[in-house]
Structure formats: C-alpha cells, structure tokens
C-alpha atoms as a PDB file:
ATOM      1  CA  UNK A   1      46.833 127.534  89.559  1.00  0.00           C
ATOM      2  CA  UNK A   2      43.808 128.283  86.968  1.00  0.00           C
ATOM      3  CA  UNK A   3      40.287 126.419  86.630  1.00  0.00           C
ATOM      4  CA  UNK A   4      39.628 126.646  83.132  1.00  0.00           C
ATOM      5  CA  UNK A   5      35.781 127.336  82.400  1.00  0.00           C
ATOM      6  CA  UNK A   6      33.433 127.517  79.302  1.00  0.00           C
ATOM      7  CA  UNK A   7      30.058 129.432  78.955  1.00  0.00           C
ATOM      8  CA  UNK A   8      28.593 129.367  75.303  1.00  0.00           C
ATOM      9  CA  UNK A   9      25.295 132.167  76.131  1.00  0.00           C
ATOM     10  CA  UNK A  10      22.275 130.281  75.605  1.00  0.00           C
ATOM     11  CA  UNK A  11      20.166 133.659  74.568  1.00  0.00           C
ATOM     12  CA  UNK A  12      19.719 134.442  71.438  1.00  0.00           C
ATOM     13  CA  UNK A  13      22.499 137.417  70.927  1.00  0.00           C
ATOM     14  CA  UNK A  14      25.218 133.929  70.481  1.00  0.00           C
ATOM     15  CA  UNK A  15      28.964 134.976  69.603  1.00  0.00           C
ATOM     16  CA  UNK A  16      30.052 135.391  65.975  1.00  0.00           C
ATOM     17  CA  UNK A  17      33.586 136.230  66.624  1.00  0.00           C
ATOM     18  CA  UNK A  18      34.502 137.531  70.408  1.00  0.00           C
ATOM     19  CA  UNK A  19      37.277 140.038  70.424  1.00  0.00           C
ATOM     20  CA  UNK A  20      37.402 142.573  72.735  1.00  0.00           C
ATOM     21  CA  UNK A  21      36.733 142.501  76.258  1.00  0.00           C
ATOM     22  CA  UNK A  22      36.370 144.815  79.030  1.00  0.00           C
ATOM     23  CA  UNK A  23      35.820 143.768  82.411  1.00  0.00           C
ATOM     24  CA  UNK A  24      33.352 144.566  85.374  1.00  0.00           C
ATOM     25  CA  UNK A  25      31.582 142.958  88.364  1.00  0.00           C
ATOM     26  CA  UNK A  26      28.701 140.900  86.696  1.00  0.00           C
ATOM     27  CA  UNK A  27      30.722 140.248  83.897  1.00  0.00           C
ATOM     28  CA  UNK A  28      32.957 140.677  80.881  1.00  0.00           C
ATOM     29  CA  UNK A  29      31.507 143.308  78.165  1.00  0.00           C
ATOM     30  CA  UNK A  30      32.592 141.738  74.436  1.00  0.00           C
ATOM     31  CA  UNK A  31      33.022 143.851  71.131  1.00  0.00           C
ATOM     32  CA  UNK A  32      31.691 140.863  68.335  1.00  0.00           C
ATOM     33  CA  UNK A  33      33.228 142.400  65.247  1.00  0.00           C
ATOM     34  CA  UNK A  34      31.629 140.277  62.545  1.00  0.00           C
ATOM     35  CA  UNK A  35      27.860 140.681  64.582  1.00  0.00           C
ATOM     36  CA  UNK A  36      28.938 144.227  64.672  1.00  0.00           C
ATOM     37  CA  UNK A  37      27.752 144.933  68.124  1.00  0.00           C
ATOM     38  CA  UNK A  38      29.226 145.183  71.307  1.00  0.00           C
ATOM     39  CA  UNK A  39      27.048 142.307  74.671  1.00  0.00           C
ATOM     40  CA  UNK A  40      27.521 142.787  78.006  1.00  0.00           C
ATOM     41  CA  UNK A  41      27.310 139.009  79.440  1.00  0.00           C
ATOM     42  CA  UNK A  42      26.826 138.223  83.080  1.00  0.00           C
ATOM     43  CA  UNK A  43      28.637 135.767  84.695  1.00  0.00           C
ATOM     44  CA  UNK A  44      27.786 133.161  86.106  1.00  0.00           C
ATOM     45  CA  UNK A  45      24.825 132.430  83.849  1.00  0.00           C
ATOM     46  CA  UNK A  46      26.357 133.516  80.457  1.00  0.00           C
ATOM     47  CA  UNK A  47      22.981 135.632  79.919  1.00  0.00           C
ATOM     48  CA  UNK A  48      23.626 138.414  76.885  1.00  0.00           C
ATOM     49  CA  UNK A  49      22.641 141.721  76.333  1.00  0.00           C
ATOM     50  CA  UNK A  50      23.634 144.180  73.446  1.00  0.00           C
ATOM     51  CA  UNK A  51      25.036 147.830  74.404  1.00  0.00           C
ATOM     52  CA  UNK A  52      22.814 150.122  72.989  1.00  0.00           C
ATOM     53  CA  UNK A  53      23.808 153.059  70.612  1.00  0.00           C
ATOM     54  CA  UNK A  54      21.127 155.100  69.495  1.00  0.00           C
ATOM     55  CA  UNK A  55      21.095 156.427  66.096  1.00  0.00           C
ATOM     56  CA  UNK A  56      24.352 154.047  65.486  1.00  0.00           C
ATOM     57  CA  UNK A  57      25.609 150.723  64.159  1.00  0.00           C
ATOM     58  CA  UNK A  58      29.141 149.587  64.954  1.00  0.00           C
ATOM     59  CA  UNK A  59      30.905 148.762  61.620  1.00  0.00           C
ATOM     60  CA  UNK A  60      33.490 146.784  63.259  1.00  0.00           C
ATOM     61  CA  UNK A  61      33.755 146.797  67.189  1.00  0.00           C
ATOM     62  CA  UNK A  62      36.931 145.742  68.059  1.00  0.00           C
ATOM     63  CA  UNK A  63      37.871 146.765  71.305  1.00  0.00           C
ATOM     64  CA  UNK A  64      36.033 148.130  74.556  1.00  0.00           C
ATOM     65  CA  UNK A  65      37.238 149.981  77.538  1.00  0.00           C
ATOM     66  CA  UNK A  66      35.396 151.456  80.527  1.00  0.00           C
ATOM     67  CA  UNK A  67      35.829 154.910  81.615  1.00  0.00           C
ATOM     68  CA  UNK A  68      36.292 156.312  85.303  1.00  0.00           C
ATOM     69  CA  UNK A  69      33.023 157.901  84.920  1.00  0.00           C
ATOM     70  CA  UNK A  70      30.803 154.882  84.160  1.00  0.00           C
ATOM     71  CA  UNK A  71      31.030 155.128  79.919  1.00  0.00           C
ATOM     72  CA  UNK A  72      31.818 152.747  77.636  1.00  0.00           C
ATOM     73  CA  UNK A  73      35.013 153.457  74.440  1.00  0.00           C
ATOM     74  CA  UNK A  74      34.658 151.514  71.504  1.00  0.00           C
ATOM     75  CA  UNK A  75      37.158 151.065  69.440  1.00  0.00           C
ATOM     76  CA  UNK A  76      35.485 150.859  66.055  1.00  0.00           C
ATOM     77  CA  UNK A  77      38.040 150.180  63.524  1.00  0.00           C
ATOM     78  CA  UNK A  78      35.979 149.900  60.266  1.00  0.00           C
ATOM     79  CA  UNK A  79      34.561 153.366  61.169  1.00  0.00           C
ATOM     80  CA  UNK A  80      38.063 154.803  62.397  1.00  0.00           C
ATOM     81  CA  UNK A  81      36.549 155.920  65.609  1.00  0.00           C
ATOM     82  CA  UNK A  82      36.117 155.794  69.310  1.00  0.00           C
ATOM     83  CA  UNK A  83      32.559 155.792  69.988  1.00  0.00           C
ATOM     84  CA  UNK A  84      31.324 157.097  73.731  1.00  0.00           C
ATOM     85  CA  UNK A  85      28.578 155.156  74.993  1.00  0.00           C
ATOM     86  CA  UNK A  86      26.765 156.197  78.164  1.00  0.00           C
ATOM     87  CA  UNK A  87      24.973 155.326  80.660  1.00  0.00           C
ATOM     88  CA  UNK A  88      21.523 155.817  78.855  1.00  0.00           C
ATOM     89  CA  UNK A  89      22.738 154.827  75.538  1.00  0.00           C
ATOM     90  CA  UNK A  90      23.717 157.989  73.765  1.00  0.00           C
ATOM     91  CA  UNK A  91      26.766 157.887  71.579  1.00  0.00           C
ATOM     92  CA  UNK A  92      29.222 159.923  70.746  1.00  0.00           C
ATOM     93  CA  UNK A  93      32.222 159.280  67.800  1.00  0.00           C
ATOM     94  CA  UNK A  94      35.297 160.469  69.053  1.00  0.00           C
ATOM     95  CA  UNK A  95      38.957 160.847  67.148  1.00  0.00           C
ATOM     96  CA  UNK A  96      37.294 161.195  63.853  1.00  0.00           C
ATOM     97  CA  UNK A  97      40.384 162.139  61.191  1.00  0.00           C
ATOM     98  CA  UNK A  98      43.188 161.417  63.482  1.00  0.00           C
ATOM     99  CA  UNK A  99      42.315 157.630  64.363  1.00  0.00           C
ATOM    100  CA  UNK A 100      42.899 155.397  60.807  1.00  0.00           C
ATOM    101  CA  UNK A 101      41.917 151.923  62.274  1.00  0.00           C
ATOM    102  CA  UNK A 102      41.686 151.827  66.140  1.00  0.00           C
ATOM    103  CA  UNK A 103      42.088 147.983  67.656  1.00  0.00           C
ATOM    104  CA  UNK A 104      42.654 149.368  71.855  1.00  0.00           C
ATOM    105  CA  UNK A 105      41.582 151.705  73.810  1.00  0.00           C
ATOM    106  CA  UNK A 106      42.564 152.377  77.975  1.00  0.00           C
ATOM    107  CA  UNK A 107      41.828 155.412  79.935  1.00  0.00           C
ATOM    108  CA  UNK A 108      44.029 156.473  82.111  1.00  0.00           C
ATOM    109  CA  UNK A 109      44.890 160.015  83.564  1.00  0.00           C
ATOM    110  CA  UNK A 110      42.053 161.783  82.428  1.00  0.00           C
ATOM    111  CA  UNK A 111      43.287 160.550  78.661  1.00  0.00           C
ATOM    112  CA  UNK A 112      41.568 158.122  76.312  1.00  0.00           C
ATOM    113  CA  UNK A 113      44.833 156.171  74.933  1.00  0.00           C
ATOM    114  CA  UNK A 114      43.928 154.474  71.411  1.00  0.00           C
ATOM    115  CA  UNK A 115      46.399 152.240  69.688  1.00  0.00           C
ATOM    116  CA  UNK A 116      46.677 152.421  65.856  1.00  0.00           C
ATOM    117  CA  UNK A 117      48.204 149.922  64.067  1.00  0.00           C
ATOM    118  CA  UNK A 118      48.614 151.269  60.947  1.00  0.00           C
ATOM    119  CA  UNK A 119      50.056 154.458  61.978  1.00  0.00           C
ATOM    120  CA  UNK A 120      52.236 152.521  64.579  1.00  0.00           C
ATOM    121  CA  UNK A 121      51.118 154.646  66.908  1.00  0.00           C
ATOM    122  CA  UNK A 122      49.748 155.188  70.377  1.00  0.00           C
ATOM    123  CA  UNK A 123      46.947 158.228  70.024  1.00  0.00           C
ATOM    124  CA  UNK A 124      46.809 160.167  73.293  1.00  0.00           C
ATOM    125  CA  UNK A 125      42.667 161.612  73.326  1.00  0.00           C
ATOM    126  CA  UNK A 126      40.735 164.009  76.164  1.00  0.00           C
ATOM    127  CA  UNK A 127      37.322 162.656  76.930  1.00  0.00           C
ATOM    128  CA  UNK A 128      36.046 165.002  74.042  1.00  0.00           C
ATOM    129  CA  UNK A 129      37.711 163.377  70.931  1.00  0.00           C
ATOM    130  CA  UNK A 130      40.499 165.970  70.977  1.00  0.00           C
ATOM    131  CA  UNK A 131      44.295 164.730  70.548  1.00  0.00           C
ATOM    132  CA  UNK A 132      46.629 165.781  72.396  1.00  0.00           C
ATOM    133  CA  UNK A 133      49.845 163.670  71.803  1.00  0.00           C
ATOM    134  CA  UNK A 134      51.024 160.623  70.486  1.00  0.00           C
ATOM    135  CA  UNK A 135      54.006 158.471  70.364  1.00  0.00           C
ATOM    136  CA  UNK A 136      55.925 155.671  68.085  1.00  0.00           C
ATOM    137  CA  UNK A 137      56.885 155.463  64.720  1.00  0.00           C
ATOM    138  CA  UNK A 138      57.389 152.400  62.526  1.00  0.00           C
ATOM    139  CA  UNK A 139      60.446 149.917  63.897  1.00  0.00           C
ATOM    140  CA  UNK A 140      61.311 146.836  65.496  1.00  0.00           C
ATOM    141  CA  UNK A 141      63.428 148.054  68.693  1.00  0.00           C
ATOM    142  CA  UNK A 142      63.824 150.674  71.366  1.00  0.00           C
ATOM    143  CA  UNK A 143      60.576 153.236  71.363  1.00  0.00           C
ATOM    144  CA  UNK A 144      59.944 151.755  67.654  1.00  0.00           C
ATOM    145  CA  UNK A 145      56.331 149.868  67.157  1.00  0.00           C
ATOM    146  CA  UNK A 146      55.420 147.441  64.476  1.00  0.00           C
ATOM    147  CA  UNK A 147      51.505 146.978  64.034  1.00  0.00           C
ATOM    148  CA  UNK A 148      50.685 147.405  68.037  1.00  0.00           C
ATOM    149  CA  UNK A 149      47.303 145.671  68.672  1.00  0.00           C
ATOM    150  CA  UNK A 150      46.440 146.435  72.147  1.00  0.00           C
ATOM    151  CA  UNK A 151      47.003 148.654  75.640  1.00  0.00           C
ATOM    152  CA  UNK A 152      46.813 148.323  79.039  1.00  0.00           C
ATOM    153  CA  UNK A 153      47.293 150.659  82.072  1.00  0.00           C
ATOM    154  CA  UNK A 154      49.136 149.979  85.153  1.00  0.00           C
ATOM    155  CA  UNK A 155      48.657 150.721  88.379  1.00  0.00           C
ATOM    156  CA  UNK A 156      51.944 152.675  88.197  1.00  0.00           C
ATOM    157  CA  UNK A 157      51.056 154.864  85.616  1.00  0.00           C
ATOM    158  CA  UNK A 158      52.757 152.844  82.515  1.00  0.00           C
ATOM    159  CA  UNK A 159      50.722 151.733  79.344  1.00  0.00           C
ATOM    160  CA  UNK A 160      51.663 148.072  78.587  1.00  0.00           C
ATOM    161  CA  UNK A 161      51.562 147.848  74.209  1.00  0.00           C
ATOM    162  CA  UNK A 162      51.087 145.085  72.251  1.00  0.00           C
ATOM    163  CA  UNK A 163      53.821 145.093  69.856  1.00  0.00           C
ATOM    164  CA  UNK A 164      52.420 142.562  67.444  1.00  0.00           C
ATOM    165  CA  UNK A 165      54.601 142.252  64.263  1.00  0.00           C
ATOM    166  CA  UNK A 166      57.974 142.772  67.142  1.00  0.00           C
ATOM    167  CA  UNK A 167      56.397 139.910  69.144  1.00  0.00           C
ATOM    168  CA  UNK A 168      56.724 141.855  72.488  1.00  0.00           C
ATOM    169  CA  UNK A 169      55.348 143.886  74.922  1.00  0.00           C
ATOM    170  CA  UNK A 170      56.297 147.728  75.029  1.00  0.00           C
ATOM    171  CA  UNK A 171      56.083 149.821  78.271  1.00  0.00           C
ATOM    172  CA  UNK A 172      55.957 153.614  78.065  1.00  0.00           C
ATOM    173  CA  UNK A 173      55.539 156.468  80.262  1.00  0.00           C
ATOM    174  CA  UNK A 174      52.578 158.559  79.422  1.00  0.00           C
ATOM    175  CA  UNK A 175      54.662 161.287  77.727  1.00  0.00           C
ATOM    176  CA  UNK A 176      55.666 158.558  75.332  1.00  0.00           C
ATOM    177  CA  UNK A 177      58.975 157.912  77.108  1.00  0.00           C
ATOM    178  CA  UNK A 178      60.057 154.120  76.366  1.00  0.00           C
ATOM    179  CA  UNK A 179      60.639 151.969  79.709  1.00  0.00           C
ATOM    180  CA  UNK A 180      61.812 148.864  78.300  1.00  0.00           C
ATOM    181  CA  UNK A 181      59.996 145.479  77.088  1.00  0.00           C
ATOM    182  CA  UNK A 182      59.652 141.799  77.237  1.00  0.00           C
ATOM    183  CA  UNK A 183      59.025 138.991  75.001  1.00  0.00           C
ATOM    184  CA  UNK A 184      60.512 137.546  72.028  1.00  0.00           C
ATOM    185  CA  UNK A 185      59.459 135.344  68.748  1.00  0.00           C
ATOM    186  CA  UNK A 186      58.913 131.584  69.596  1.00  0.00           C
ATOM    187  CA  UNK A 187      56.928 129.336  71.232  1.00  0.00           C
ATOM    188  CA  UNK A 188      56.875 128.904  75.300  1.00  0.00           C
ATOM    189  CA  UNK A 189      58.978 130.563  77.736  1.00  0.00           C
ATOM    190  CA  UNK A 190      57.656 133.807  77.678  1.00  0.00           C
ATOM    191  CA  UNK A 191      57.753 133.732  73.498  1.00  0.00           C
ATOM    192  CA  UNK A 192      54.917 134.969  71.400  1.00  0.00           C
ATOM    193  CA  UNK A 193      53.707 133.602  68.072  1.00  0.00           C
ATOM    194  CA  UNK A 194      50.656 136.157  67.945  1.00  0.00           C
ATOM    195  CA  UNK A 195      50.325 138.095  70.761  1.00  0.00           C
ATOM    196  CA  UNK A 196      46.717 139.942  70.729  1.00  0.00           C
ATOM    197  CA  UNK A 197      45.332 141.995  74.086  1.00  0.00           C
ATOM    198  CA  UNK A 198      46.998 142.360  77.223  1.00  0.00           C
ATOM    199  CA  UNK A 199      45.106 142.782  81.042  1.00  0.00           C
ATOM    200  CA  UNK A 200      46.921 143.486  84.164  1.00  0.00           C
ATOM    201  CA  UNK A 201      45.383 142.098  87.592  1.00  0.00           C
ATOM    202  CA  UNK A 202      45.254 144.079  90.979  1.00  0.00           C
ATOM    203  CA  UNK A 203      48.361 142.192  91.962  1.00  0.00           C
ATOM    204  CA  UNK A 204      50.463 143.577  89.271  1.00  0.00           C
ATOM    205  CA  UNK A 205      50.205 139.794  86.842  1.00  0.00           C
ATOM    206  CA  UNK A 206      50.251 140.478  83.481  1.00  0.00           C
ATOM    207  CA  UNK A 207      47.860 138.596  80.688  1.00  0.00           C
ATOM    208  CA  UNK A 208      48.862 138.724  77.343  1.00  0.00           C
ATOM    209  CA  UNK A 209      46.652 136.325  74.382  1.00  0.00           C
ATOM    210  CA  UNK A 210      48.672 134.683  71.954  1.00  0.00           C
ATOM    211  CA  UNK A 211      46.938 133.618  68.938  1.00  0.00           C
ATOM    212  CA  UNK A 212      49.180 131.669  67.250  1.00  0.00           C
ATOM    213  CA  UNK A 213      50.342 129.309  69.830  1.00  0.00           C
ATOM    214  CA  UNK A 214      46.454 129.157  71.223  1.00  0.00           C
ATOM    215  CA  UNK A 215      47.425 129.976  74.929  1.00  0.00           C
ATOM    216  CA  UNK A 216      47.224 133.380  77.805  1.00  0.00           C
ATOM    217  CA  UNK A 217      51.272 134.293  78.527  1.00  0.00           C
ATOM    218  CA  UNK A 218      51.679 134.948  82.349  1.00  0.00           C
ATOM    219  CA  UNK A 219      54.423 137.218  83.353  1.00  0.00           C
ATOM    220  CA  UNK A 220      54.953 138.548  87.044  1.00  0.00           C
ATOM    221  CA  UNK A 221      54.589 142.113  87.752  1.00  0.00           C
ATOM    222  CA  UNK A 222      58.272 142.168  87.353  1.00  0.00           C
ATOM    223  CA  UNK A 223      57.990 141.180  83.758  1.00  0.00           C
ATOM    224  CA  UNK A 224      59.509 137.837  84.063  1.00  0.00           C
ATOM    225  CA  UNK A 225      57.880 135.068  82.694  1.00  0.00           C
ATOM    226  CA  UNK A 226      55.637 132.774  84.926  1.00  0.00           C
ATOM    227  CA  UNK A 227      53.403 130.433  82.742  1.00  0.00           C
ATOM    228  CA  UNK A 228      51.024 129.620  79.571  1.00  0.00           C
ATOM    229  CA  UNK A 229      47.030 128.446  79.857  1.00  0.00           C
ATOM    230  CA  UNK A 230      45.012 127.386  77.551  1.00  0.00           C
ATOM    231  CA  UNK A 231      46.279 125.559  74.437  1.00  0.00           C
ATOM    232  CA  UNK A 232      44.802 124.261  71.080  1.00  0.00           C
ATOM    233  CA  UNK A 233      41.442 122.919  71.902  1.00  0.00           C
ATOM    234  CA  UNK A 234      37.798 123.311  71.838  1.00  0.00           C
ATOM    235  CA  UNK A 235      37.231 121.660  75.612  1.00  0.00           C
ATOM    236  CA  UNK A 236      36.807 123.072  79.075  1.00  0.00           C
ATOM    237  CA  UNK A 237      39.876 125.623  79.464  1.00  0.00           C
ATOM    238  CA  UNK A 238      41.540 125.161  76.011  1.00  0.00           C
ATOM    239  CA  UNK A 239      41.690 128.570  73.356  1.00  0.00           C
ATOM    240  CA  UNK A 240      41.605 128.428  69.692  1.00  0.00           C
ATOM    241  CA  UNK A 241      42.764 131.727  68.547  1.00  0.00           C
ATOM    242  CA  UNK A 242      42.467 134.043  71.626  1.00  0.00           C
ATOM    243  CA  UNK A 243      41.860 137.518  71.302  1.00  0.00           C
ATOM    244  CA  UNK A 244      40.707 140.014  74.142  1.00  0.00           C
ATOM    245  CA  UNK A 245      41.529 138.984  77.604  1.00  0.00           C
ATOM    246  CA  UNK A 246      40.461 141.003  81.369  1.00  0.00           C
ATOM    247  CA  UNK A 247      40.653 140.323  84.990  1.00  0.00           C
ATOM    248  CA  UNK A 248      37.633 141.102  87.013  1.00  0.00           C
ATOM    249  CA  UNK A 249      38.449 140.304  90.611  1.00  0.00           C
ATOM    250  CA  UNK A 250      39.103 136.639  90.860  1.00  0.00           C
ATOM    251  CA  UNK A 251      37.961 136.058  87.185  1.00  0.00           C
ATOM    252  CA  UNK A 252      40.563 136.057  84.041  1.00  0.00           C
ATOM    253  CA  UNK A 253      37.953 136.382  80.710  1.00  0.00           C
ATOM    254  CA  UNK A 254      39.669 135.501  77.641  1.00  0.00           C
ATOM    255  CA  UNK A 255      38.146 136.248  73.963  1.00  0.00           C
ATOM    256  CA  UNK A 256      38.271 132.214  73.186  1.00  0.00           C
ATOM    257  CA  UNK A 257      37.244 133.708  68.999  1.00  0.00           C
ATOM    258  CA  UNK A 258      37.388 130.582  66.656  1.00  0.00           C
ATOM    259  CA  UNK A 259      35.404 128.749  69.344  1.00  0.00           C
ATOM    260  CA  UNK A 260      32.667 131.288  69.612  1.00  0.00           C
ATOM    261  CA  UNK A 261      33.037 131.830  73.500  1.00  0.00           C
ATOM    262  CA  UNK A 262      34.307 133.367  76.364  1.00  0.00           C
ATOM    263  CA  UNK A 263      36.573 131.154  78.424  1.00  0.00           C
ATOM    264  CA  UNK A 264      36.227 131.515  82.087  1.00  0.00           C
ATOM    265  CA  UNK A 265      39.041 131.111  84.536  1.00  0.00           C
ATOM    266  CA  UNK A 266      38.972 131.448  88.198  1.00  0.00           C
ATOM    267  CA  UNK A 267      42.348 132.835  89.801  1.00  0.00           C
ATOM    268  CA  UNK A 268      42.871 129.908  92.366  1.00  0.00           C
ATOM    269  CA  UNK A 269      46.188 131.155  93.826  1.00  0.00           C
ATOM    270  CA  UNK A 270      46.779 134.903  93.368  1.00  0.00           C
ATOM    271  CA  UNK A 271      49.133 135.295  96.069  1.00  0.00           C
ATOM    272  CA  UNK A 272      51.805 137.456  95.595  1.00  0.00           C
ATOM    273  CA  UNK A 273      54.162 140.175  97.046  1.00  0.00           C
ATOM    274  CA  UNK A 274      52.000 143.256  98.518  1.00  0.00           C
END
C-alpha cells in the first residue's frame, strides 16, 4: 500500500514545470525545464535550493542522475549535452556533437548511459564525455526503439528504457544485447498511454510515469504487472501529467508537472522476496 503526499516548496525557487528527478537521502533533486535550473528540495520540509553551475545556464534541464562519485549529470536537451556538476559547483558539458537532444541519463559500470530520442538511441559515455558505444535504431519490436524517453539501471546490470512511441519498457544488456520487454498500448493492466521515467527500488519494483493516463505503473521485479497510483487530480496523492519518478529508501518521488509539485509517497508495505 502507498500514502500519497503533496509538498508545494514554500521558498521562493517554486516549480515551473518538474521533470526530472534524481533521488538521495534529504531529498529528491528536480531538473525544472521551463525555470531552466535544476533544485535540490529536502524532504520533509519541501525547502529549495538551486544546483549551482558556474559560468553556466541550463537551456533546458531535463533529466538528472547522480554519479558513484558524488556528481551530478544533467541531461540538457536544448543544449544537446550532459553537463557534470560537482561537488563545488564547477561544470563540465559532456557528449557535445554526439548527443542531439538528451531526455535520461544513468550511470552504471563506470559508463554515463544517455538516451536520445531522436536518434532512437541509447549513447554509451566514459565520465569524460567520450562515446564509446551505442545501441538501437528506429522500430517498434525486438532491439528496435521508437522515441525512448528515459533509463534506469538495475541491480543486475540491465538498463530498463522507456520506449515511448512503442508504449513499453525495453531491457538490454550493457553491450546493447536486447533481453526482452513489457507493456503494451492501453489503459490499466500494466498498459501505457504515455509512459515518461522509470525508477527501480532496492527490492527489485519497478516505477514507470504514465502521462497520459495520470498514474505511476507498478510492475514486480519479475516484470509482471502489480498496480497503478495516482490518477487525474490535483489533491493529496493524485498526478496530472507525471514525469520523473525515484525511490529514495522508503520514499517514491514522482515529477507531479501540470500541478507544479512533487508528489510524495511513503512505501507502506515493501515486502517482497529477498
């Protein structure tokens, strides 16, 4: 079961459009493309603080990851970049010429892994910008990808895609290797209208947004459908077009955009096989 939450920040750094998300212990760091700037937000509290970038403005922030070594990836698609941010504020662009319009970024394995939606593409980058592999081509089964909009890793190794205009989730092996998928078109039962971002919790559960239909898809870490959240609403717990979503220990964040907010949902029962 799920306690649906709502924290509007009171500061004065308030939410244009939430989008990305990237979790950590005090709480959920948000890329705000149309404020073009990337908060961290603390939780509980909803307090707000902007990343800093020296000598840089985001042109459209639109996804966030943390790094293994502390750093923060943007994924700024109007500037066709990942930008490095570290821990004193010093930025760095990253994939300049080989990213067109990044929307997700994961690191895993030493690699920065960047999905591009108009190259239909997963973009494989070292931690200094450099490419060094990448996988899909334009098409609507098998290892094909149609507009992918957002990556996760698993604990196993795998990077869960987003495959937006195929209304499914993709699973690959990190030499591009295609492991199978889930999800179809529709509406409930494990069906996606709009399916956005895509978290994975220490148990294995896997979060996907749905923007269309207004709700977070739960599958098992088996990839069989469990159960929706959310729904078309503006009050405590409901999502009007969801976008980023991450699990920070007992917390599920979730990108709640339209409404200007980050919903807040406490995992009440997260028992599961070992």
């Amino acid at each position: 079961a799920f306690l649906g939450l709502e924290e509007r920040p009171s500061t004065p750094a308030a939410l244009e459009r939430p989008f990305g998300l990237a979790a950590r212990p005090g709480g959920p760091i948000v890329a705000d493309p149309d404020g073009r700037r990337v908060l961290a937000l603390t939780w509980p509290g909803g307090a707000a603080s902007e990343v800093a970038c020296a000598g840089r403005r985001f042109a459209e922030p639109l996804a966030v990851a943390t790094g293994p070594d502390g750093a923060l990836y943007v994924a700024d698609a109007g500037a066709g970049v990942l930008v490095r941010v570290d821990s004193v504020g010093a930025c760095r662009a990253l994939g300049a010429g080989v990213l067109v319009r990044p929307t997700g970024v994961a690191a895993m394995g030493g690699r920065l892994w960047v999905v591009d939606p108009p190259a239909h593409a997963v973009v494989a980058l070292t931690p200094d910008g450099r490419e060094v592999s990448r996988f899909g081509a334009r098409g609507d089964r098998g290892p094909g990808l149609n507009f992918p909009t957002a990556l996760c890793a698993t604990a196993q190794g795998t990077l869960l895609v987003v495959d937006a205009l195929n209304f499914r989730v993709a699973e690959f092996a990190p030499d591009g290797t295609f492991l199978g998928a889930f999800g179809e078109p529709g509406e409930g039962g494990g069906a996606f209208g709009r399916p956005k971002a895509i978290a994975v919790d220490e148990k294995g559960r896997i979060y996907v947004t749905d923007a269309l239909n207004d709700v977070v898809v739960v599958f098992s870490r088996e990839r069989r459908f469990e159960f929706a959240i959310g729904g078309d609403g503006a009050g405590a717990g409901e999502l009007t077009l969801p976008a980023g979503v991450a699990v920070a220990g007992s917390r599920l964040y979730v990108a709640d955009s339209y409404n200007r907010r980050i919903a807040v949902y406490d995992l009440l029962a997260t028992e599961g096989p070992p």
